[in-house]
C-alpha atoms as a PDB file:
ATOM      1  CA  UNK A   1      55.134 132.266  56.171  1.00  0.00           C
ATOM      2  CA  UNK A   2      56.239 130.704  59.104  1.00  0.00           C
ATOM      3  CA  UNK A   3      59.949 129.844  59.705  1.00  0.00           C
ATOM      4  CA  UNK A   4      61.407 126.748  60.532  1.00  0.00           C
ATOM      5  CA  UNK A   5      61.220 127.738  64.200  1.00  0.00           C
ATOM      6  CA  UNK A   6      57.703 128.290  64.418  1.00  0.00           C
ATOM      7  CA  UNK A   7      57.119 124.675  62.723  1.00  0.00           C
ATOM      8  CA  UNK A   8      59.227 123.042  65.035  1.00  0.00           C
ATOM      9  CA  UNK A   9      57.303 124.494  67.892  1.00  0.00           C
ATOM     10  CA  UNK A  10      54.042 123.951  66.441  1.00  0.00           C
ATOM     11  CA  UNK A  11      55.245 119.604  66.094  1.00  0.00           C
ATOM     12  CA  UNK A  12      56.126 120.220  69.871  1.00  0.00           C
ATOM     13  CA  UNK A  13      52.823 121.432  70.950  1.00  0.00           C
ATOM     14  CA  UNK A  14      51.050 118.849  68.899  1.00  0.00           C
ATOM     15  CA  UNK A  15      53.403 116.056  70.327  1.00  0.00           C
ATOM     16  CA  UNK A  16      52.369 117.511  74.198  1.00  0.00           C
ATOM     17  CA  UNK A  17      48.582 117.569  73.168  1.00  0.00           C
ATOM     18  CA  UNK A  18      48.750 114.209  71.889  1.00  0.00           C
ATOM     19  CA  UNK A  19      50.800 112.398  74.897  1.00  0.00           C
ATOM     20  CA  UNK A  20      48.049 114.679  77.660  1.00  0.00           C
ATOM     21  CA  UNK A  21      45.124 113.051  75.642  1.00  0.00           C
ATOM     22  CA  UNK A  22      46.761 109.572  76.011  1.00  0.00           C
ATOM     23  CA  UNK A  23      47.972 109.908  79.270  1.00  0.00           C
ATOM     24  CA  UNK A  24      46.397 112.830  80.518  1.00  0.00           C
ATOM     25  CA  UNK A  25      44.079 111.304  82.923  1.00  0.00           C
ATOM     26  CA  UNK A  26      46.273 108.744  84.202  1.00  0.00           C
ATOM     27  CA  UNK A  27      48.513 111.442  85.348  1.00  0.00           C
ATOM     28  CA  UNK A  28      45.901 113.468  86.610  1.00  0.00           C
ATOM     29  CA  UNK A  29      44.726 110.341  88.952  1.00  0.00           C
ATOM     30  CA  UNK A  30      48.439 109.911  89.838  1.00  0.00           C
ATOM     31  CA  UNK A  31      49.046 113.233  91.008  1.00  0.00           C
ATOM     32  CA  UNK A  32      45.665 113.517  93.200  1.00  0.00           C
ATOM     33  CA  UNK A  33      46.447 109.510  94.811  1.00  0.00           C
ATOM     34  CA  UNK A  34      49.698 111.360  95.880  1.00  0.00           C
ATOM     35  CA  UNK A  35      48.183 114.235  97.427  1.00  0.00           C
ATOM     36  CA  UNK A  36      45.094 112.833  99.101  1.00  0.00           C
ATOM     37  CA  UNK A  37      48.190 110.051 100.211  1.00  0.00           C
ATOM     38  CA  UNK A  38      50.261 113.081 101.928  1.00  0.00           C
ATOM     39  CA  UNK A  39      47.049 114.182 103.220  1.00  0.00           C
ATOM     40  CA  UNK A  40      46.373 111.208 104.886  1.00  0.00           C
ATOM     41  CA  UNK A  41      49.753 110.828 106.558  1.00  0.00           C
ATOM     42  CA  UNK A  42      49.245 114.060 107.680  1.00  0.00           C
ATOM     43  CA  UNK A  43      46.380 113.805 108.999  1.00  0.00           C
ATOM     44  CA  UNK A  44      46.975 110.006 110.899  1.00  0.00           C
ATOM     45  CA  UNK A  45      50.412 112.602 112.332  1.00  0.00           C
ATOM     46  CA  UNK A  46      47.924 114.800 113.502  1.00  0.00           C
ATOM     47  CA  UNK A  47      45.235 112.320 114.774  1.00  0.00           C
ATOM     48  CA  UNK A  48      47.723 109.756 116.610  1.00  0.00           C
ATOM     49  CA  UNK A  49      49.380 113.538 118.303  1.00  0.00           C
ATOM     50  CA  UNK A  50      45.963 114.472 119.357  1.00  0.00           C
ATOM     51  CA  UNK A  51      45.077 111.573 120.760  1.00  0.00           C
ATOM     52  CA  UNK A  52      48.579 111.184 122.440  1.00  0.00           C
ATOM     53  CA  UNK A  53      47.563 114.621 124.162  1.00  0.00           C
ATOM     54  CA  UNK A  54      44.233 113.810 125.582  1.00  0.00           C
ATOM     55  CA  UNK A  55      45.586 110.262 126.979  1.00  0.00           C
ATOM     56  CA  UNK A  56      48.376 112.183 128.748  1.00  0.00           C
ATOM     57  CA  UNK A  57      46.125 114.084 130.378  1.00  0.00           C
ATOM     58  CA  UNK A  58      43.715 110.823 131.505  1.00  0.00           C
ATOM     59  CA  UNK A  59      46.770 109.109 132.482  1.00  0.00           C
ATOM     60  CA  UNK A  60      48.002 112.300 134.566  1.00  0.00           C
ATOM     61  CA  UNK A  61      44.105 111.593 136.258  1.00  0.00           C
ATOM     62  CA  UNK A  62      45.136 108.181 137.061  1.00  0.00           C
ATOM     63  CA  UNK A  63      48.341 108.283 138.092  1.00  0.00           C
ATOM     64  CA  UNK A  64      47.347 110.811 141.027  1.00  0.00           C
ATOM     65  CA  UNK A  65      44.670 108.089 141.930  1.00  0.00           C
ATOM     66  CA  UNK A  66      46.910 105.940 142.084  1.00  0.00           C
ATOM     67  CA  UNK A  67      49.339 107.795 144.099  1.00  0.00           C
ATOM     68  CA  UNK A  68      46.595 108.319 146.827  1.00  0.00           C
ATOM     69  CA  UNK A  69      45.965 104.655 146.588  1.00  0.00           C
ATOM     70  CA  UNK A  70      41.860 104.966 145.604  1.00  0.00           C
ATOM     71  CA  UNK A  71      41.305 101.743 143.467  1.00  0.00           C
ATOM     72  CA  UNK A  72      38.427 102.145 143.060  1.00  0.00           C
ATOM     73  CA  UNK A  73      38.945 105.641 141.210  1.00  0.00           C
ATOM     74  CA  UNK A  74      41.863 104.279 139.387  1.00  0.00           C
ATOM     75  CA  UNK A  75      39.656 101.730 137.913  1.00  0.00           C
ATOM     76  CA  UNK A  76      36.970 103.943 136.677  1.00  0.00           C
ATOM     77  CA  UNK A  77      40.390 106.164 135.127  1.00  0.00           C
ATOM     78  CA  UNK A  78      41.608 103.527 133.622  1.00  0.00           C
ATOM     79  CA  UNK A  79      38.384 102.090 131.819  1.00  0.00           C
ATOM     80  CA  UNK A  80      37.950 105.644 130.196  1.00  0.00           C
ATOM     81  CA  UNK A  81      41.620 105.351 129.051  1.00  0.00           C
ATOM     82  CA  UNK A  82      41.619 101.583 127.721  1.00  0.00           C
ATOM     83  CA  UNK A  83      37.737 102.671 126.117  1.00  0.00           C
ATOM     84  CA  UNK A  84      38.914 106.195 124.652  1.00  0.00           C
ATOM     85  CA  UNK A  85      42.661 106.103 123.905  1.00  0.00           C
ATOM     86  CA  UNK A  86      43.207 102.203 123.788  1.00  0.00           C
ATOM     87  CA  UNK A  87      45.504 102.630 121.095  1.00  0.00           C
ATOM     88  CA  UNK A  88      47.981 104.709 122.749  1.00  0.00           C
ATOM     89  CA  UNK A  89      51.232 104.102 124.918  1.00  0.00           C
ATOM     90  CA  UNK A  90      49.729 105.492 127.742  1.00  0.00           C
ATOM     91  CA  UNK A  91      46.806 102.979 127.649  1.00  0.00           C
ATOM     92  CA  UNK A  92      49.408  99.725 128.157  1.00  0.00           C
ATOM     93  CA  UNK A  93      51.401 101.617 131.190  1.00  0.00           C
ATOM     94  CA  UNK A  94      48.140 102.521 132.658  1.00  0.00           C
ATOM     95  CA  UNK A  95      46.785  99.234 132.755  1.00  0.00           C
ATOM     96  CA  UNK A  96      50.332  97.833 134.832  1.00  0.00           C
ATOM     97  CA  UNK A  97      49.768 100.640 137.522  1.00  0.00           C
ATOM     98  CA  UNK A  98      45.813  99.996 137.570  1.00  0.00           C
ATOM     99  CA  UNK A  99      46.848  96.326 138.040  1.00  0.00           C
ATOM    100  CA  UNK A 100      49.005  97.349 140.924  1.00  0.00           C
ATOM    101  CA  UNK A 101      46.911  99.562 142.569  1.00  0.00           C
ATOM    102  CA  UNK A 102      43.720  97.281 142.993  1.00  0.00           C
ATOM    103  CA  UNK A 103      45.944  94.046 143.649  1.00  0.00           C
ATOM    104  CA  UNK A 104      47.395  96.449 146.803  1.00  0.00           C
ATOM    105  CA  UNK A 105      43.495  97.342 147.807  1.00  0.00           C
ATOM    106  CA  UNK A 106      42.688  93.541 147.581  1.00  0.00           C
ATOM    107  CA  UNK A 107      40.751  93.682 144.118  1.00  0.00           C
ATOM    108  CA  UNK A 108      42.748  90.360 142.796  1.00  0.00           C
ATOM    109  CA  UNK A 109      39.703  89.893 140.025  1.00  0.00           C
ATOM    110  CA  UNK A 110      40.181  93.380 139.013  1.00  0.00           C
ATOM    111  CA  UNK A 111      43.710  93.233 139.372  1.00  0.00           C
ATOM    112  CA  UNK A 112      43.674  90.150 136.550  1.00  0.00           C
ATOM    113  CA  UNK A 113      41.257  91.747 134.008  1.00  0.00           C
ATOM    114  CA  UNK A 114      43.451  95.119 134.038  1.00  0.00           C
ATOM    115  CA  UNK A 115      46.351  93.016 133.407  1.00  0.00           C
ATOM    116  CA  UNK A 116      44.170  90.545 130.869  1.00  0.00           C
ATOM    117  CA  UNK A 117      43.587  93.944 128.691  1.00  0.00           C
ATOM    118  CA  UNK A 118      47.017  94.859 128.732  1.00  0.00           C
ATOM    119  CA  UNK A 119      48.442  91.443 127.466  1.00  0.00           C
ATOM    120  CA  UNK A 120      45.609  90.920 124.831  1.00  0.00           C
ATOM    121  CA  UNK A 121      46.248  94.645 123.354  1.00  0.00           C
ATOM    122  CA  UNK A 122      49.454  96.767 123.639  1.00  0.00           C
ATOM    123  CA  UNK A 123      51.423  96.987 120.945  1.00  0.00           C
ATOM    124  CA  UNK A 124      54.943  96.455 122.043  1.00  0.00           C
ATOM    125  CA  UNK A 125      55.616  92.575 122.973  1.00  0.00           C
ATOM    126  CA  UNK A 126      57.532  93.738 125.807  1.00  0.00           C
ATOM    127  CA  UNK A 127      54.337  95.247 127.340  1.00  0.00           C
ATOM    128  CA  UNK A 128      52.290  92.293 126.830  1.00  0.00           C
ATOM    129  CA  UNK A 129      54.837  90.416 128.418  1.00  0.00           C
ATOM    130  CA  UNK A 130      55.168  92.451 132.000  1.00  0.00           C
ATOM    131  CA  UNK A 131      50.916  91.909 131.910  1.00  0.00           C
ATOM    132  CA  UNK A 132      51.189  87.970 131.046  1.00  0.00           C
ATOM    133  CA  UNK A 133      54.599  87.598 133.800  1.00  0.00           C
ATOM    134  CA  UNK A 134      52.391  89.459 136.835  1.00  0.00           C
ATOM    135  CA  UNK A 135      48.994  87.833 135.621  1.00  0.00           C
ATOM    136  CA  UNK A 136      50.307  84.469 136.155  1.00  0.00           C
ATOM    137  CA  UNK A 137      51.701  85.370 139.545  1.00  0.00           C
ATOM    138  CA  UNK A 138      48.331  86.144 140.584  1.00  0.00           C
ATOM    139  CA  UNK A 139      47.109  83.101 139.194  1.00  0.00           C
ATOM    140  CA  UNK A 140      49.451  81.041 140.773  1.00  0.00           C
ATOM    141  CA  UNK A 141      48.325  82.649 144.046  1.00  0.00           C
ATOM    142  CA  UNK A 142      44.957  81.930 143.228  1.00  0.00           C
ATOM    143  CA  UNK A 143      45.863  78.309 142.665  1.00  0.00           C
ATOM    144  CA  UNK A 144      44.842  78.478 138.847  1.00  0.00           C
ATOM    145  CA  UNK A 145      47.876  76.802 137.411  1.00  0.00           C
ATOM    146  CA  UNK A 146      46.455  76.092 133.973  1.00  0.00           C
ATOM    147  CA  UNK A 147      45.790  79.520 133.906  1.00  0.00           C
ATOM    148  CA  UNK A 148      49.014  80.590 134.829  1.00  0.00           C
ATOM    149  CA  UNK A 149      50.974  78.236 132.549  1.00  0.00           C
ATOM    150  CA  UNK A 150      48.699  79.380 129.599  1.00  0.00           C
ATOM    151  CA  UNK A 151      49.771  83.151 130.375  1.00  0.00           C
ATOM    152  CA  UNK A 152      53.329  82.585 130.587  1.00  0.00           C
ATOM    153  CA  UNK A 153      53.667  80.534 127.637  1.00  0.00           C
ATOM    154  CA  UNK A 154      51.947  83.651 125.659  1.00  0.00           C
ATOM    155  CA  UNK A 155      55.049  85.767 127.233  1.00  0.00           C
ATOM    156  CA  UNK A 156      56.800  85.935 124.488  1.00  0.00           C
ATOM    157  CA  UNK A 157      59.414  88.537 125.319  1.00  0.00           C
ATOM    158  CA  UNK A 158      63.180  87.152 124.882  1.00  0.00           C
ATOM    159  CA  UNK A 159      64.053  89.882 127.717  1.00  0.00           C
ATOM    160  CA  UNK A 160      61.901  88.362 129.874  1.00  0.00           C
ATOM    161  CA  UNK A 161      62.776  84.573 129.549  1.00  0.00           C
ATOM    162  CA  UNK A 162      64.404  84.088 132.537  1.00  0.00           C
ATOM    163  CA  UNK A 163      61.752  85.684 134.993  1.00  0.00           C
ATOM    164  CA  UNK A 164      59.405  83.561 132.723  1.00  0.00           C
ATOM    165  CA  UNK A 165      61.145  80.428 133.221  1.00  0.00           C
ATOM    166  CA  UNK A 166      61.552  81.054 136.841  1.00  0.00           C
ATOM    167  CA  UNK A 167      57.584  81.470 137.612  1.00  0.00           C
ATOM    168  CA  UNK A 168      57.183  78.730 135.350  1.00  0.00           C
ATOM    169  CA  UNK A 169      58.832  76.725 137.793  1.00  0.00           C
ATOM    170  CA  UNK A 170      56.612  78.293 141.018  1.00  0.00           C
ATOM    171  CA  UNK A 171      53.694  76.957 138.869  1.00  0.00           C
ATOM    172  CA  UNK A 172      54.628  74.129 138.706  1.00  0.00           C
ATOM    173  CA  UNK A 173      56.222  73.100 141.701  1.00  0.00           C
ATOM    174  CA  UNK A 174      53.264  73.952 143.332  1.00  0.00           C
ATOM    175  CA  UNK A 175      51.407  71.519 141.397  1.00  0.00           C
ATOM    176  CA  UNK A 176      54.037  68.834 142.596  1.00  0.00           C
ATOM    177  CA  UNK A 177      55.952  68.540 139.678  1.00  0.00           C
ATOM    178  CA  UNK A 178      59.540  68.549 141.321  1.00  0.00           C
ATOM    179  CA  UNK A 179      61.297  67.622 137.931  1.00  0.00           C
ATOM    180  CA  UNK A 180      59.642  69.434 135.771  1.00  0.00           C
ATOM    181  CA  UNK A 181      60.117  72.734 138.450  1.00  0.00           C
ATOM    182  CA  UNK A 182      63.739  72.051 138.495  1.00  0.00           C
ATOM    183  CA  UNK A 183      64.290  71.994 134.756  1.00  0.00           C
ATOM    184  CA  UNK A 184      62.250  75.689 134.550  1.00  0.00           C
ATOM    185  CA  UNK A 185      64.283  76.905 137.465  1.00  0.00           C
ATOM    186  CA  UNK A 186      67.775  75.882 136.003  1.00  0.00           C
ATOM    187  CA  UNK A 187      66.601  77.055 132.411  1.00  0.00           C
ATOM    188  CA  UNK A 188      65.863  80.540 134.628  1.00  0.00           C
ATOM    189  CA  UNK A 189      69.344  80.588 135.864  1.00  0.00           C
ATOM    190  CA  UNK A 190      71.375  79.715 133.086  1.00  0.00           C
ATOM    191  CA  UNK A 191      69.474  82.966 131.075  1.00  0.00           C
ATOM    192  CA  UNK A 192      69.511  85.726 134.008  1.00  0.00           C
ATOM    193  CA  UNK A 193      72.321  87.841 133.740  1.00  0.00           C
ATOM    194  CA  UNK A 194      75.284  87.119 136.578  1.00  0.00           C
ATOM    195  CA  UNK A 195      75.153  90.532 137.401  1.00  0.00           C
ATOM    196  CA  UNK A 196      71.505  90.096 138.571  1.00  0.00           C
ATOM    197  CA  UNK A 197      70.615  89.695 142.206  1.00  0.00           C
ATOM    198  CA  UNK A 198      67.574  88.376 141.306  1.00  0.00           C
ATOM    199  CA  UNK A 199      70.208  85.168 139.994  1.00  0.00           C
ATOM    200  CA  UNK A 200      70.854  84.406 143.585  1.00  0.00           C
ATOM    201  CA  UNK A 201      67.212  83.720 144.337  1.00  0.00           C
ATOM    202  CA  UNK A 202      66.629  81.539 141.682  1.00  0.00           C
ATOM    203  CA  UNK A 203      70.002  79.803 143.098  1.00  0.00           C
ATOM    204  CA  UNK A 204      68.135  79.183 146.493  1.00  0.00           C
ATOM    205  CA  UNK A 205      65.586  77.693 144.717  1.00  0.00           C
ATOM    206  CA  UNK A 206      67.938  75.066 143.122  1.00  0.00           C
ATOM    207  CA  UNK A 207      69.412  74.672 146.111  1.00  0.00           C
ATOM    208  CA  UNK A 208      66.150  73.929 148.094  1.00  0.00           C
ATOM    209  CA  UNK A 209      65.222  70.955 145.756  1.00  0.00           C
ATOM    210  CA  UNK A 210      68.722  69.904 146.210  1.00  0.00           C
ATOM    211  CA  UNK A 211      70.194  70.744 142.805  1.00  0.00           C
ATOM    212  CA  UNK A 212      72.397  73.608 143.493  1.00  0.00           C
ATOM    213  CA  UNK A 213      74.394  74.714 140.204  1.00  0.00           C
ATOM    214  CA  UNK A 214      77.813  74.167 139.724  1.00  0.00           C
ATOM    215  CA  UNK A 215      79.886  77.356 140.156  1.00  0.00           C
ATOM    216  CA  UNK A 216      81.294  79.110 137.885  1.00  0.00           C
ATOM    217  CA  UNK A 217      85.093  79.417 136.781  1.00  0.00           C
ATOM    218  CA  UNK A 218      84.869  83.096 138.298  1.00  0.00           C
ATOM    219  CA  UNK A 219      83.585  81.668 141.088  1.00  0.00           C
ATOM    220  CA  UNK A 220      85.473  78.805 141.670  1.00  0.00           C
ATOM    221  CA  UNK A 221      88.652  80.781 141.655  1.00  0.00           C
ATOM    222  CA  UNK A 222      87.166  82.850 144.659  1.00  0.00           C
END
């Protein structure tokens, strides 16, 4: 005869059998979403590494272009970088000194598209910024100040405000809108840092459309 012990553990066992049939699958689905989910994440680890890897090693390609100054090697590096590793850091930094490179070997157009890619895809605002900030400098040299003003107003970047505000009013005073100029340029001084030298440009610039600012109380007790 079985003791109490034994019929205790036989309820158990029944109890387990019935909750597996209830639940059984569920838990079974559970467990494998979990693991294919780990997988995954291990694998994206993996991929984004890899691909981190071979973009270092394109970017290594085009940065020794670029130090012997061949834009027109640079470029070809650089559309295998944006094409293949697009994704990657490398990509966005690649496209600034691409930019750089062919605007120094006279390739303005090509300058503009490199710098076009960068601000319509990295991922970091910051990058997108730099690309929108120097794109509308060479718009502004090639007179296209709609252009220009539609790049800097997609420069988002609060660290660049100031340098924003500042072309903004280049743009625009070349157009021959003094006022409007001089409200971008003093909106550019009062958010550059006083430490900046690049503040005392920006100050000639006030000055030179006869609005110099007011100095400051550091200044004023000079």
């Amino acid at each position: 005869m079985a003791n109490p012990l034994d019929l205790q553990e036989q309820e158990q066992l029944e109890d387990i059998k019935a909750f597996w049939k209830q639940y059984g699958n569920l838990i079974a689905w559970l467990v494998t979403a979990c693991l294919l989910a780990y997988a995954g994440w291990n694998g994206w680890g993996w991929y984004q590494r890899d691909q981190s890897a071979k973009a270092s090693a394109v970017f290594d390609e085009l940065d020794k272009a670029a130090a012997a100054g061949d834009a027109e090697k640079v470029g070809r590096i650089f559309a295998d970088l944006k094409d293949r590793y697009g994704r990657t850091a490398l990509a966005q930094q690649g496209g600034l000194l691409a930019a750089k490179v062919q605007y120094e070997n006279g390739q303005a157009d090509a300058a503009k598209t490199s710098l076009s890619w960068v601000g319509d895809n990295a991922k970091e605002e910051e990058y997108r910024s730099i690309a929108r900030l120097r794109l509308a400098g060479l718009l502004l040299e090639a007179k296209q100040y709609d252009a220009a003003l539609k790049a800097l107003d997609e420069a988002k970047s609060k660290e660049f405000s100031a340098l924003v505000a500042d072309r903004r009013g280049d743009v625009l005073l070349a157009q021959g809108k003094k006022e409007q100029a001089l409200a971008a340029y003093q909106l550019a001084f009062k958010d550059m840092a006083d430490k900046q030298d690049y503040r005392h440009l920006i100050e000639a610039k006030l000055t030179a459309l006869a609005a110099p600012p007011a100095p400051t109380a550091s200044g004023a007790a000079k």
